[in-house]
N, C-alpha and C. Protein backbone atom coordinates (compact mmCIF):
# COMPACT_ATOMS: atom_id res chain seq x y z
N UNK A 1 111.93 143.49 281.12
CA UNK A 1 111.86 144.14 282.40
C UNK A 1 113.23 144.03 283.06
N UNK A 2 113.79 145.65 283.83
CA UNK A 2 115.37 145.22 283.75
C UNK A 2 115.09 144.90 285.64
N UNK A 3 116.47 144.62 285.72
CA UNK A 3 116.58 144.24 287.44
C UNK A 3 116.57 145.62 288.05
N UNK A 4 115.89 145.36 288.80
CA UNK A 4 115.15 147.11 289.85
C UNK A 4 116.44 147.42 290.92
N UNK A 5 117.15 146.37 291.39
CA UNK A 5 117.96 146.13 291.98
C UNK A 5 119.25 145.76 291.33
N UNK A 6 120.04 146.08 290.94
CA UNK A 6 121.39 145.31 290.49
C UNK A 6 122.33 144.93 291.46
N UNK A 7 122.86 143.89 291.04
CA UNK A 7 123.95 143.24 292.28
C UNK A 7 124.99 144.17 291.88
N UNK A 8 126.05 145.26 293.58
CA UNK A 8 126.37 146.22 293.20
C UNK A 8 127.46 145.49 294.13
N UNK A 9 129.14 145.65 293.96
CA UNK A 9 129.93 145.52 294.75
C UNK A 9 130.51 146.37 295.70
N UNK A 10 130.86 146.55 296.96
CA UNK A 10 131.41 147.40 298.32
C UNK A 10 131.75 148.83 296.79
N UNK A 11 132.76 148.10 296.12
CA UNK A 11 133.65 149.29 295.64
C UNK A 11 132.84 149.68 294.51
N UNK A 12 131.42 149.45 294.17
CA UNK A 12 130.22 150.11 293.15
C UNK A 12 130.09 151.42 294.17
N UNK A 13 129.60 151.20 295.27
CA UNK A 13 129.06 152.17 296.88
C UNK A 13 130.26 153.14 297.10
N UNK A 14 131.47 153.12 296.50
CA UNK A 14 132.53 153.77 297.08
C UNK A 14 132.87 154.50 296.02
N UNK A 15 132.89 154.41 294.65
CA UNK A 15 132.78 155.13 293.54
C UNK A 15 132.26 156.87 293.39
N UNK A 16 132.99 157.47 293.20
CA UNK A 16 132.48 158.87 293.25
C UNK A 16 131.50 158.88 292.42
N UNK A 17 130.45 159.96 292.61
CA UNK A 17 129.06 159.87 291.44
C UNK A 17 129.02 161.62 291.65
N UNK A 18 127.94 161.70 290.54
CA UNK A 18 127.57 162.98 289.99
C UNK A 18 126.26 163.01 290.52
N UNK A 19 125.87 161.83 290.64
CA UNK A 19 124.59 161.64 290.15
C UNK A 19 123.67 161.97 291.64
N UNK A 20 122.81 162.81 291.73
CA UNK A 20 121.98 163.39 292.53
C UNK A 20 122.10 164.63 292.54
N UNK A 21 122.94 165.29 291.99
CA UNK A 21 123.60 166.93 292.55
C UNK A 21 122.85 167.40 291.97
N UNK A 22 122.70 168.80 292.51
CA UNK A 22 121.82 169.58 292.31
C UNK A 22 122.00 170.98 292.84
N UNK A 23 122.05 172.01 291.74
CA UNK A 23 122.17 173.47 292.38
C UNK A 23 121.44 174.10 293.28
N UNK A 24 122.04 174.85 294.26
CA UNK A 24 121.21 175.26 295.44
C UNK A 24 120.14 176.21 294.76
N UNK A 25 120.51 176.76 294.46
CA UNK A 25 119.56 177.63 293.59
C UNK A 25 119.19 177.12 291.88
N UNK A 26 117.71 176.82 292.00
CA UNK A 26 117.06 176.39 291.39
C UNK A 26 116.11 177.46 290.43
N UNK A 27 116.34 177.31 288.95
CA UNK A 27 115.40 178.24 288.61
C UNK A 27 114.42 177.71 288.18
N UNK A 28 113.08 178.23 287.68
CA UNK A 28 111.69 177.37 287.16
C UNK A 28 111.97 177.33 286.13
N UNK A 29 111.62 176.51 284.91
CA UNK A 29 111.79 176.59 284.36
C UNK A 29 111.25 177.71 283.34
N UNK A 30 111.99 178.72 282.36
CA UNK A 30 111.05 179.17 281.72
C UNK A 30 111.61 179.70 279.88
N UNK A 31 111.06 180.46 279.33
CA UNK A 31 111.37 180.12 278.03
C UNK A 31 112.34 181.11 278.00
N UNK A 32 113.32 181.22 276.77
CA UNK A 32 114.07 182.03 275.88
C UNK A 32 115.52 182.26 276.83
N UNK A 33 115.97 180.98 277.70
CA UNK A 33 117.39 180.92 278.20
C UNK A 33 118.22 181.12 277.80
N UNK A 34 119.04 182.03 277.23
CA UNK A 34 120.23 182.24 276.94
C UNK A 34 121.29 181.54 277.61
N UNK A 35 122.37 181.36 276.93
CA UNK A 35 123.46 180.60 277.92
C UNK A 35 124.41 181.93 278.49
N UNK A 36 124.52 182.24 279.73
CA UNK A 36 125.43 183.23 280.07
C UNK A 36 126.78 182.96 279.56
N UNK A 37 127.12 184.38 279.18
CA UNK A 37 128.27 184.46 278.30
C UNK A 37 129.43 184.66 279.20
N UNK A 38 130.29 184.10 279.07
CA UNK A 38 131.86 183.85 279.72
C UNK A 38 132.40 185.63 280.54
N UNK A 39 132.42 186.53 279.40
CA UNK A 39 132.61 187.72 279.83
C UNK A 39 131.72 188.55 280.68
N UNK A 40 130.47 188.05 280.92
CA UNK A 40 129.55 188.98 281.94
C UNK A 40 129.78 188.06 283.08
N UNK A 41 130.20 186.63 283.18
CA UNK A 41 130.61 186.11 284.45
C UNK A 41 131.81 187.07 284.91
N UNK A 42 132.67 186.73 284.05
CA UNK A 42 133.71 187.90 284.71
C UNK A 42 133.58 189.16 285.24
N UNK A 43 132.62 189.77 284.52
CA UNK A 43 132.56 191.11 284.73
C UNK A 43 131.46 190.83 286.37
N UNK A 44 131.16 190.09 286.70
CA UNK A 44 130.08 190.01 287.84
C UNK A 44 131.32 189.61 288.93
N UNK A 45 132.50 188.72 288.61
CA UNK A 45 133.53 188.45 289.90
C UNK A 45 133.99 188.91 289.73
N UNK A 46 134.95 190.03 288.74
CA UNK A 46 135.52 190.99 289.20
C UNK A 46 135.61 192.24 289.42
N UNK A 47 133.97 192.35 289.45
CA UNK A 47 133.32 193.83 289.68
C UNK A 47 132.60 194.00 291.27
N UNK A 48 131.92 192.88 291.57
CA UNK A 48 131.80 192.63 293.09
C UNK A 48 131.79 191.50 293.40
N UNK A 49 132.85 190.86 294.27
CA UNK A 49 133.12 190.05 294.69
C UNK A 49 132.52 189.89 296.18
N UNK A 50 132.47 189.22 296.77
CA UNK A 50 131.95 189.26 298.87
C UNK A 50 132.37 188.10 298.78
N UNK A 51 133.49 188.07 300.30
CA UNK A 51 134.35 187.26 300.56
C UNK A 51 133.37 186.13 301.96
N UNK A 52 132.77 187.08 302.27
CA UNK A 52 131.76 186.54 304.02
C UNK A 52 132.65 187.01 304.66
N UNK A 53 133.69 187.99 304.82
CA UNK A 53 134.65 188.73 305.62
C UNK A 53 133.43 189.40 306.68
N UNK A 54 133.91 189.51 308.13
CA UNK A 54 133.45 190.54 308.69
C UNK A 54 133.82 191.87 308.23
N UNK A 55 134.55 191.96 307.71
CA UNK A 55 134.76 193.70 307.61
C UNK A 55 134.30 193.66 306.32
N UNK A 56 133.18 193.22 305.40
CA UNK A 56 131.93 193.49 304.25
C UNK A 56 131.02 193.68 304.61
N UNK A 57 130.46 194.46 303.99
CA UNK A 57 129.05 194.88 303.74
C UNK A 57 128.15 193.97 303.17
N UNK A 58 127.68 193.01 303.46
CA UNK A 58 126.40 192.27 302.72
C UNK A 58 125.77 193.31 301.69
N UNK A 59 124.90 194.48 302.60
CA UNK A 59 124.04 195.55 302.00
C UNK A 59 124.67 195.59 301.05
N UNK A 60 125.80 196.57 301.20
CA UNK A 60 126.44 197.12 299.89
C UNK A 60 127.26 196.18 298.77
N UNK A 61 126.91 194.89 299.30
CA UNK A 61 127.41 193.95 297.86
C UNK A 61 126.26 193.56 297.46
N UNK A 62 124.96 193.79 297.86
CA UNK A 62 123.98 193.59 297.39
C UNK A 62 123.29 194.98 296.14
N UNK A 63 123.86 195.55 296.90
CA UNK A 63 123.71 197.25 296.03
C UNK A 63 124.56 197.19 294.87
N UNK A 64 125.59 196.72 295.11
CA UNK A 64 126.86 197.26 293.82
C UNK A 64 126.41 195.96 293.03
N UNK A 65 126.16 194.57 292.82
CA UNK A 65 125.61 193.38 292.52
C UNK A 65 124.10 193.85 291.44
N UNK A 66 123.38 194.16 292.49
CA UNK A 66 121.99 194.67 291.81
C UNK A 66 122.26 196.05 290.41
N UNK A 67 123.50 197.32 290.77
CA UNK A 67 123.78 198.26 289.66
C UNK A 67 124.20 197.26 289.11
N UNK A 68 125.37 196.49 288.88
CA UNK A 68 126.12 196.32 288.17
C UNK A 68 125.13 194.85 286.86
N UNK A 69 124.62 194.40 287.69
CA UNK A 69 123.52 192.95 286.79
C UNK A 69 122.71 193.68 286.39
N UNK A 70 121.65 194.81 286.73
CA UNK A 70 120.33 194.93 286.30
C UNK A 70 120.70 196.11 284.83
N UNK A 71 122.42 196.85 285.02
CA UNK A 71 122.69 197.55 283.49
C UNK A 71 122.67 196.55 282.57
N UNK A 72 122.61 195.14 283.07
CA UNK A 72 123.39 194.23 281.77
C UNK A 72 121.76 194.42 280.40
N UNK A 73 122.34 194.35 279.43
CA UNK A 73 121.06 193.63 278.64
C UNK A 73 121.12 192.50 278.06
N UNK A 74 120.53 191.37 278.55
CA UNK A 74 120.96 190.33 278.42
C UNK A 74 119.21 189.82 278.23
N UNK A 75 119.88 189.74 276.71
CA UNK A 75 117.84 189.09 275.42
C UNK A 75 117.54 188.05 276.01
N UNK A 76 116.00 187.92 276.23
CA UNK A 76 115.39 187.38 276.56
C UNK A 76 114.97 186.03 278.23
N UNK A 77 115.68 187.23 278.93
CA UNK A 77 115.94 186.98 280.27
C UNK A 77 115.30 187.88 281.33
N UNK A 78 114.40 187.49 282.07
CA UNK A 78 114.17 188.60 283.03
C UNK A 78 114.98 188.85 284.10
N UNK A 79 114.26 190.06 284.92
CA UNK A 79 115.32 190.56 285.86
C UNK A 79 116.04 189.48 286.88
N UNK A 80 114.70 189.02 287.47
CA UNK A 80 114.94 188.00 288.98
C UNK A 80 115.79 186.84 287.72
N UNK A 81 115.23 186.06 287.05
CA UNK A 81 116.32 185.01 286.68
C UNK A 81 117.64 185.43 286.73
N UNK A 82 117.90 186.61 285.87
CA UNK A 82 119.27 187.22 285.83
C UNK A 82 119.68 187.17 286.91
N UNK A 83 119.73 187.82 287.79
CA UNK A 83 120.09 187.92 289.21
C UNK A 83 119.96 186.65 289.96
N UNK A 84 119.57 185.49 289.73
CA UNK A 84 119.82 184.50 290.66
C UNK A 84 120.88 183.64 290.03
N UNK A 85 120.94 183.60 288.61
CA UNK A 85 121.66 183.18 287.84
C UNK A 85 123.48 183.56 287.99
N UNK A 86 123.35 184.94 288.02
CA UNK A 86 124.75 185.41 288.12
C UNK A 86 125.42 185.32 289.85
N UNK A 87 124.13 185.49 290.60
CA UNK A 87 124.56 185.75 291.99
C UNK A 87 125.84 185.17 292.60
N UNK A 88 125.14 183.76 292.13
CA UNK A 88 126.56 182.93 292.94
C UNK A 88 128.34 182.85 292.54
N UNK A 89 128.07 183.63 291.43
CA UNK A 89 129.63 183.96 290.34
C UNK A 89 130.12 185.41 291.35
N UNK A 90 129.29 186.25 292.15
CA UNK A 90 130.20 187.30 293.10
C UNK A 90 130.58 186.33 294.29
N UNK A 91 130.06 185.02 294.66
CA UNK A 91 130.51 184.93 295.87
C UNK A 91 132.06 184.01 296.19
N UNK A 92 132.76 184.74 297.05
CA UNK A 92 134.18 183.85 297.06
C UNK A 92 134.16 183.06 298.62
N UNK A 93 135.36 182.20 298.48
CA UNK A 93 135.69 181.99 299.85
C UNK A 93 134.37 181.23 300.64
N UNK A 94 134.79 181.93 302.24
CA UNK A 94 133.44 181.38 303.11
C UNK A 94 131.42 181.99 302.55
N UNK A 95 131.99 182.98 301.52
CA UNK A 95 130.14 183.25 301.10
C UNK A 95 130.20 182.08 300.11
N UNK A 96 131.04 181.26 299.48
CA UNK A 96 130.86 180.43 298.05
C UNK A 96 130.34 179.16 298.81
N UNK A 97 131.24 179.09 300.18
CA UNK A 97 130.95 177.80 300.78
C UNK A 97 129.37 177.65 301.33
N UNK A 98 128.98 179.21 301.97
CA UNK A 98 128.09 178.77 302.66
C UNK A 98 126.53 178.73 301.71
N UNK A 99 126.86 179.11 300.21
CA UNK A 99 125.59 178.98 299.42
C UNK A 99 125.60 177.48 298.82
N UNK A 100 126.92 176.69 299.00
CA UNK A 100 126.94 175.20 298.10
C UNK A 100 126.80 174.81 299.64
N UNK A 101 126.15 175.08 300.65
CA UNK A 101 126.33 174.36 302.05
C UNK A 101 124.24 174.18 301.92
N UNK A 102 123.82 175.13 301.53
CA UNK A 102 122.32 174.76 301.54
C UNK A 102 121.54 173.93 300.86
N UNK A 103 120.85 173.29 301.38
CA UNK A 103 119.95 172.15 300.31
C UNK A 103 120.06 172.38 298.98
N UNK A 104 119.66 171.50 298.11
CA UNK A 104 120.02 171.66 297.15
C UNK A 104 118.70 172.35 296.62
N UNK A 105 117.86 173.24 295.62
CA UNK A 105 116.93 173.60 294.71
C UNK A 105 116.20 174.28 296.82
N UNK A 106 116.69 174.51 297.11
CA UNK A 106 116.06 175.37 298.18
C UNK A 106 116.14 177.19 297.86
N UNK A 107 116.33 177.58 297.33
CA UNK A 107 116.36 179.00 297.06
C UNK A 107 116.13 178.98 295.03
N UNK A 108 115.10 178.99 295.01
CA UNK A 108 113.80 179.59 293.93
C UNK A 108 113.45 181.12 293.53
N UNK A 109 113.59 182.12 294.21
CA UNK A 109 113.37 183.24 294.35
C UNK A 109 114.84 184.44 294.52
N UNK A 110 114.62 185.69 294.00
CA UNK A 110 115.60 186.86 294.08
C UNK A 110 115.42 187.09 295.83
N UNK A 111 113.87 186.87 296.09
CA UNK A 111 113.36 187.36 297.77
C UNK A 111 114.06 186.08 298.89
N UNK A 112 113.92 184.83 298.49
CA UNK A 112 114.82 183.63 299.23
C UNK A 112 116.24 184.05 299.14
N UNK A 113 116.77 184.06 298.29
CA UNK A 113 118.30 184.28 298.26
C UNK A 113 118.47 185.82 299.21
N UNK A 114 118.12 186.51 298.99
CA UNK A 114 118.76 187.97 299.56
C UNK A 114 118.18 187.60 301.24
N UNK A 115 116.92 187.03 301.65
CA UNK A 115 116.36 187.19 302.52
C UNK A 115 117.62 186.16 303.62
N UNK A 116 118.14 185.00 302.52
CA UNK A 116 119.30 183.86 303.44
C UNK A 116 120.64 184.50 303.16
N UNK A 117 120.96 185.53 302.29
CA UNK A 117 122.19 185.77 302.59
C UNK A 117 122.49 187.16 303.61
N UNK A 118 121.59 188.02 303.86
CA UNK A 118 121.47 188.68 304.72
C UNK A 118 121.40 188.14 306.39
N UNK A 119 120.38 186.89 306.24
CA UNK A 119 120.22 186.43 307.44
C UNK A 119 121.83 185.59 308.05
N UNK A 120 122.87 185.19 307.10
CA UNK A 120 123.90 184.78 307.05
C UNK A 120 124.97 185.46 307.49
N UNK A 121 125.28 186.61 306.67
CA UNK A 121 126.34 187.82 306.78
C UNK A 121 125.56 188.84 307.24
N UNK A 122 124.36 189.21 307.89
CA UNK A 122 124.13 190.31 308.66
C UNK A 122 123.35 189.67 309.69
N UNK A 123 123.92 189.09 310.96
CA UNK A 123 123.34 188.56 311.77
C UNK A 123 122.66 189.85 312.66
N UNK A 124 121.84 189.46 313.53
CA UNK A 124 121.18 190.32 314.60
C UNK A 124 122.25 191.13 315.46
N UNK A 125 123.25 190.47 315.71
CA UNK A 125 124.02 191.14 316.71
C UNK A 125 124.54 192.72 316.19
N UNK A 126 124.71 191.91 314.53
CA UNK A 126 125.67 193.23 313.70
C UNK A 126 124.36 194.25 313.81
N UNK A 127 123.29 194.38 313.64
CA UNK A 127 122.69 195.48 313.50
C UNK A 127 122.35 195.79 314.77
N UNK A 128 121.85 195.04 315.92
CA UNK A 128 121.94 195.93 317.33
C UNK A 128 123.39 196.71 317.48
N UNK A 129 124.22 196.30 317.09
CA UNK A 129 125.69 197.16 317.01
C UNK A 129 125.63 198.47 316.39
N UNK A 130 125.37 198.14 315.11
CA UNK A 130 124.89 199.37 314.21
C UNK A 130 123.94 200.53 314.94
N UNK A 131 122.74 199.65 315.00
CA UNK A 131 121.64 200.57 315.52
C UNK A 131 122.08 201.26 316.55
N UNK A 132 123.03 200.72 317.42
CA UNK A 132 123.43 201.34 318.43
C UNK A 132 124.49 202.74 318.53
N UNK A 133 125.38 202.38 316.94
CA UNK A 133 125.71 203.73 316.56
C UNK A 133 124.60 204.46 316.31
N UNK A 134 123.90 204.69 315.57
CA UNK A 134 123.07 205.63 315.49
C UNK A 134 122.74 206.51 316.30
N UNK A 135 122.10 205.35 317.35
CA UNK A 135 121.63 206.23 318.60
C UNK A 135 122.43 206.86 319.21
N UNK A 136 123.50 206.41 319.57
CA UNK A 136 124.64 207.10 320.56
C UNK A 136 125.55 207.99 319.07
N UNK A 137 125.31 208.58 318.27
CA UNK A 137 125.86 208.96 317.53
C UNK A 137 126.60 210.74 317.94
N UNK A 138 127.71 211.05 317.68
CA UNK A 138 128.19 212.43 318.07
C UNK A 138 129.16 213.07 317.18
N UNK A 139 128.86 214.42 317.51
CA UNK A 139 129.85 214.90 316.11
C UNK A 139 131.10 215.16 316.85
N UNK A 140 131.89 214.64 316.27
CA UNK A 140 133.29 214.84 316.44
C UNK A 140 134.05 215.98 316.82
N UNK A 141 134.95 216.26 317.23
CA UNK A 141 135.55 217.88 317.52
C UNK A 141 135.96 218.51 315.98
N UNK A 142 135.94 219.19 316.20
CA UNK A 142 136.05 219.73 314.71
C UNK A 142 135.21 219.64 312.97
N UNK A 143 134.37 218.47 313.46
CA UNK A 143 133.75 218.16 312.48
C UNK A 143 132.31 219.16 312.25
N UNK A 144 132.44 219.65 310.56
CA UNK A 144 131.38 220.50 310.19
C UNK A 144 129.78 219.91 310.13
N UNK A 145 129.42 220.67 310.04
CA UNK A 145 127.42 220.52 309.74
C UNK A 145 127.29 219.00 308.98
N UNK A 146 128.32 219.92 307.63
CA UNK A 146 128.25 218.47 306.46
C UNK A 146 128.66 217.22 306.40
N UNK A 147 130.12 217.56 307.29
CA UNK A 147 130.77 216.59 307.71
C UNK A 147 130.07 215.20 308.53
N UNK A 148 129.43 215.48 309.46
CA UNK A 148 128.68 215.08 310.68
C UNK A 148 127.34 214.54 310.19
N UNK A 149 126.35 215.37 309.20
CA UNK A 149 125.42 214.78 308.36
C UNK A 149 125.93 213.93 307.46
N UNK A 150 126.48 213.84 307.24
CA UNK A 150 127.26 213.10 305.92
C UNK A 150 127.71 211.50 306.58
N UNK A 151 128.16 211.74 307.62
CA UNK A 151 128.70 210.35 308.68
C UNK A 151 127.40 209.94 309.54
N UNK A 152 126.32 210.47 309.44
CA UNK A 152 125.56 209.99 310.08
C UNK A 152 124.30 209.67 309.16
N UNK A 153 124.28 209.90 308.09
CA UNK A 153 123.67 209.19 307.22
C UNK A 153 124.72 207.91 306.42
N UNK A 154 125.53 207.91 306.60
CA UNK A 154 126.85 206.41 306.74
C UNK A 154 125.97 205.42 307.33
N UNK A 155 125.78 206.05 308.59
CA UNK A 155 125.19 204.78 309.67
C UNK A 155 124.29 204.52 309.28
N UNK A 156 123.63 204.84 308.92
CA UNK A 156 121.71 204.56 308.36
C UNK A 156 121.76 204.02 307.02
N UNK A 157 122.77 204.36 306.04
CA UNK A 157 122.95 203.26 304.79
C UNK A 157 123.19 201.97 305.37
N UNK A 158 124.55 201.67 306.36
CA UNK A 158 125.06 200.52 306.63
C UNK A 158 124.23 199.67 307.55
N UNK A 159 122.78 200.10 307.86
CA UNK A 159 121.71 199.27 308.29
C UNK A 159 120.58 199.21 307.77
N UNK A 160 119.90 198.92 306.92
CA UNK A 160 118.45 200.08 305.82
C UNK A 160 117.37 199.47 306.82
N UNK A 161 117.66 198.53 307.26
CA UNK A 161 116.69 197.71 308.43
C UNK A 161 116.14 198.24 309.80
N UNK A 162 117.10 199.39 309.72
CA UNK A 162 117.28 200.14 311.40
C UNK A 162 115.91 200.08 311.93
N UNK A 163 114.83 200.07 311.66
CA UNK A 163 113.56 200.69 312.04
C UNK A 163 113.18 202.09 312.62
N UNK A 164 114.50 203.12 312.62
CA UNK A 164 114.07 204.11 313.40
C UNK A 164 113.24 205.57 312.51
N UNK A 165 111.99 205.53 312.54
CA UNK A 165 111.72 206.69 312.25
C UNK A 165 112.26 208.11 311.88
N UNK A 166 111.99 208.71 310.22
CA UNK A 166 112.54 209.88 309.89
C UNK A 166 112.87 210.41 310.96
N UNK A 167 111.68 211.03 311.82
CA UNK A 167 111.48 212.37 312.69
C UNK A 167 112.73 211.87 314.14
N UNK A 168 112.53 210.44 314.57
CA UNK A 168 113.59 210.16 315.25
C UNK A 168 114.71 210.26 314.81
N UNK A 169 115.07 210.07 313.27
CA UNK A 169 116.50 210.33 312.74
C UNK A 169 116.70 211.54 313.29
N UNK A 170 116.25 212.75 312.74
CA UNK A 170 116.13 213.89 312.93
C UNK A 170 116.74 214.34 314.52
N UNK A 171 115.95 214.09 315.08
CA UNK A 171 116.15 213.91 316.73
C UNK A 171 117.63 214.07 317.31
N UNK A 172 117.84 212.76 316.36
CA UNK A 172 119.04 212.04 317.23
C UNK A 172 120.36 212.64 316.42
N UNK A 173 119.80 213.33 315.41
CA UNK A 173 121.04 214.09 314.96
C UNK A 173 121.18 215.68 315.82
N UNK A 174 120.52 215.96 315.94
CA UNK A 174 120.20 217.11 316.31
C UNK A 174 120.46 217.05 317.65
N UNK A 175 120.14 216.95 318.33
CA UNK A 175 120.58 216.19 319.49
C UNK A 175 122.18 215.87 319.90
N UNK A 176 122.68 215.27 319.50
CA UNK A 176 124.19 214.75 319.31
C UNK A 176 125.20 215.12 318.84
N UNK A 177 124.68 217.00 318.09
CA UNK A 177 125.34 217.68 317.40
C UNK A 177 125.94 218.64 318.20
N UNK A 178 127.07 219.32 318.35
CA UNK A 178 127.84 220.22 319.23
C UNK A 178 126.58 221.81 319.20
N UNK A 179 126.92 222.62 320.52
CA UNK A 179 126.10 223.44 320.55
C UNK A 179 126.41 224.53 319.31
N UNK A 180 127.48 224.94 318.94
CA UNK A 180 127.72 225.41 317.70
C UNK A 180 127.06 225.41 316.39
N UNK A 181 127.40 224.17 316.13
CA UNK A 181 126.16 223.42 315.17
C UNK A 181 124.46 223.27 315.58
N UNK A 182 124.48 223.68 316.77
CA UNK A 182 123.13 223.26 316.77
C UNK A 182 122.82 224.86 316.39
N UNK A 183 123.36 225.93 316.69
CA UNK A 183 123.12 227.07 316.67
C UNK A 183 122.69 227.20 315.27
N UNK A 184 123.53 226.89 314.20
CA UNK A 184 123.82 226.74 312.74
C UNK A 184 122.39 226.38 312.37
N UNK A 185 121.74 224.90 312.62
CA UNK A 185 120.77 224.61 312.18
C UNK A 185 119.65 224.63 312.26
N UNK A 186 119.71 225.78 313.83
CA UNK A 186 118.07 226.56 314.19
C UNK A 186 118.09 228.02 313.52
C-alpha cells in the first residue's frame, strides 16, 4: 500500500506540471479516429483563419470554415467530430486565446462551440448595429435596382439572426429605394 500523501518539498509545488490539462473542447469518445493529417491542418489555417478582430465576420468564418472542412473526406470520421476537431487550428491571436481561456472539456458539441463563439465575437451590441442598418437602409445616389438589392441583401447575410420577417424585408427595401427605382419595381 503506497503513501496517499507523499512528503513533497516548497520546490515539488513550484515545479511546472502537465498534469491536469485538458482540452477545452472535448470529444466523446468514439470509434475509427483517424489521426489528423499535418496537411489538412494547414489547409484549415491557411484557408480561414479569424483573428477576434473587430473588423471579422464571425458568420462568415463560420461559413468559409464549415465549406472548406465539410469538402474534406476524411475515413471514418463524422461531420460534427471533424469540425470540432479542426476548429481550433482556424483560430489566431485573441480568438486562440479566448477558446484556451474556457474550462477545460466544456464545449462537447458543433452546437456549444458555434453557440460560444458567436456569443464571443458577435456580441448584442454588433447586431442591434447591424439590425439597425437594415432598417434605416437607403439607396445611394446613383446606385441601380441591382446595385442597391445586392447591398441590401449584404446586410441581412452579415446578421442571419436579424429576426426581421421576409415581407418586412421587402418593405424596407422598397421603401428606402429612390422614387425612380421605385417606379422600376411597380
Amino acid at each position: 500500500m503506497g503513501d496517499e500523501n507523499p512528503i513533497r518539498t516548497l520546490g515539488d509545488y513550484s515545479k511546472p506540471s502537465h498534469e491536469g490539462y485538458r482540452n477545452t473542447i472535448e470529444l466523446l469518445v468514439g470509434n475509427n479516429v483517424a489521426p489528423l493529417r499535418f496537411d489538412t491542418i494547414r489547409l484549415v489555417q491557411n484557408e480561414c483563419s479569424f483573428r477576434g478582430l473587430r473588423s471579422e465576420d464571425p458568420n462568415q468564418h463560420l461559413k468559409d470554415f464549415l465549406k472548406l472542412v465539410d469538402s474534406l473526406d476524411l475515413k471514418g470520421e463524422n461531420r460534427e467530430r471533424t469540425r470540432l476537431r479542426l476548429f481550433q487550428f482556424s483560430l489566431r491571436d485573441q480568438a486562440s486565446n479566448w477558446l484556451e481561456r474556457l474550462p477545460a472539456g466544456s464545449i462537447t458539441t458543433w452546437e456549444d462551440l458555434t453557440t460560444r463563439f458567436l456569443a464571443q465575437f458577435f456580441p448584442p451590441g454588433r447586431t442591434v448595429k447591424l439590425r439597425n442598418d437594415i432598417l434605416m437602409f437607403q439607396q445611394h445616389h446613383g446606385e441601380s435596382l441591382s446595385e442597391a438589392w445586392t447591398r441590401f441583401k449584404d446586410l441581412l447575410q452579415k446578421v442571419p439572426h436579424h429576426g426581421i420577417d421576409l415581407w418586412l424585408q421587402v418593405q424596407i427595401f422598397y421603401d428606402h429605394v429612390n422614387p425612380i427605382t421605385r417606379r422600376t419595381i411597380d
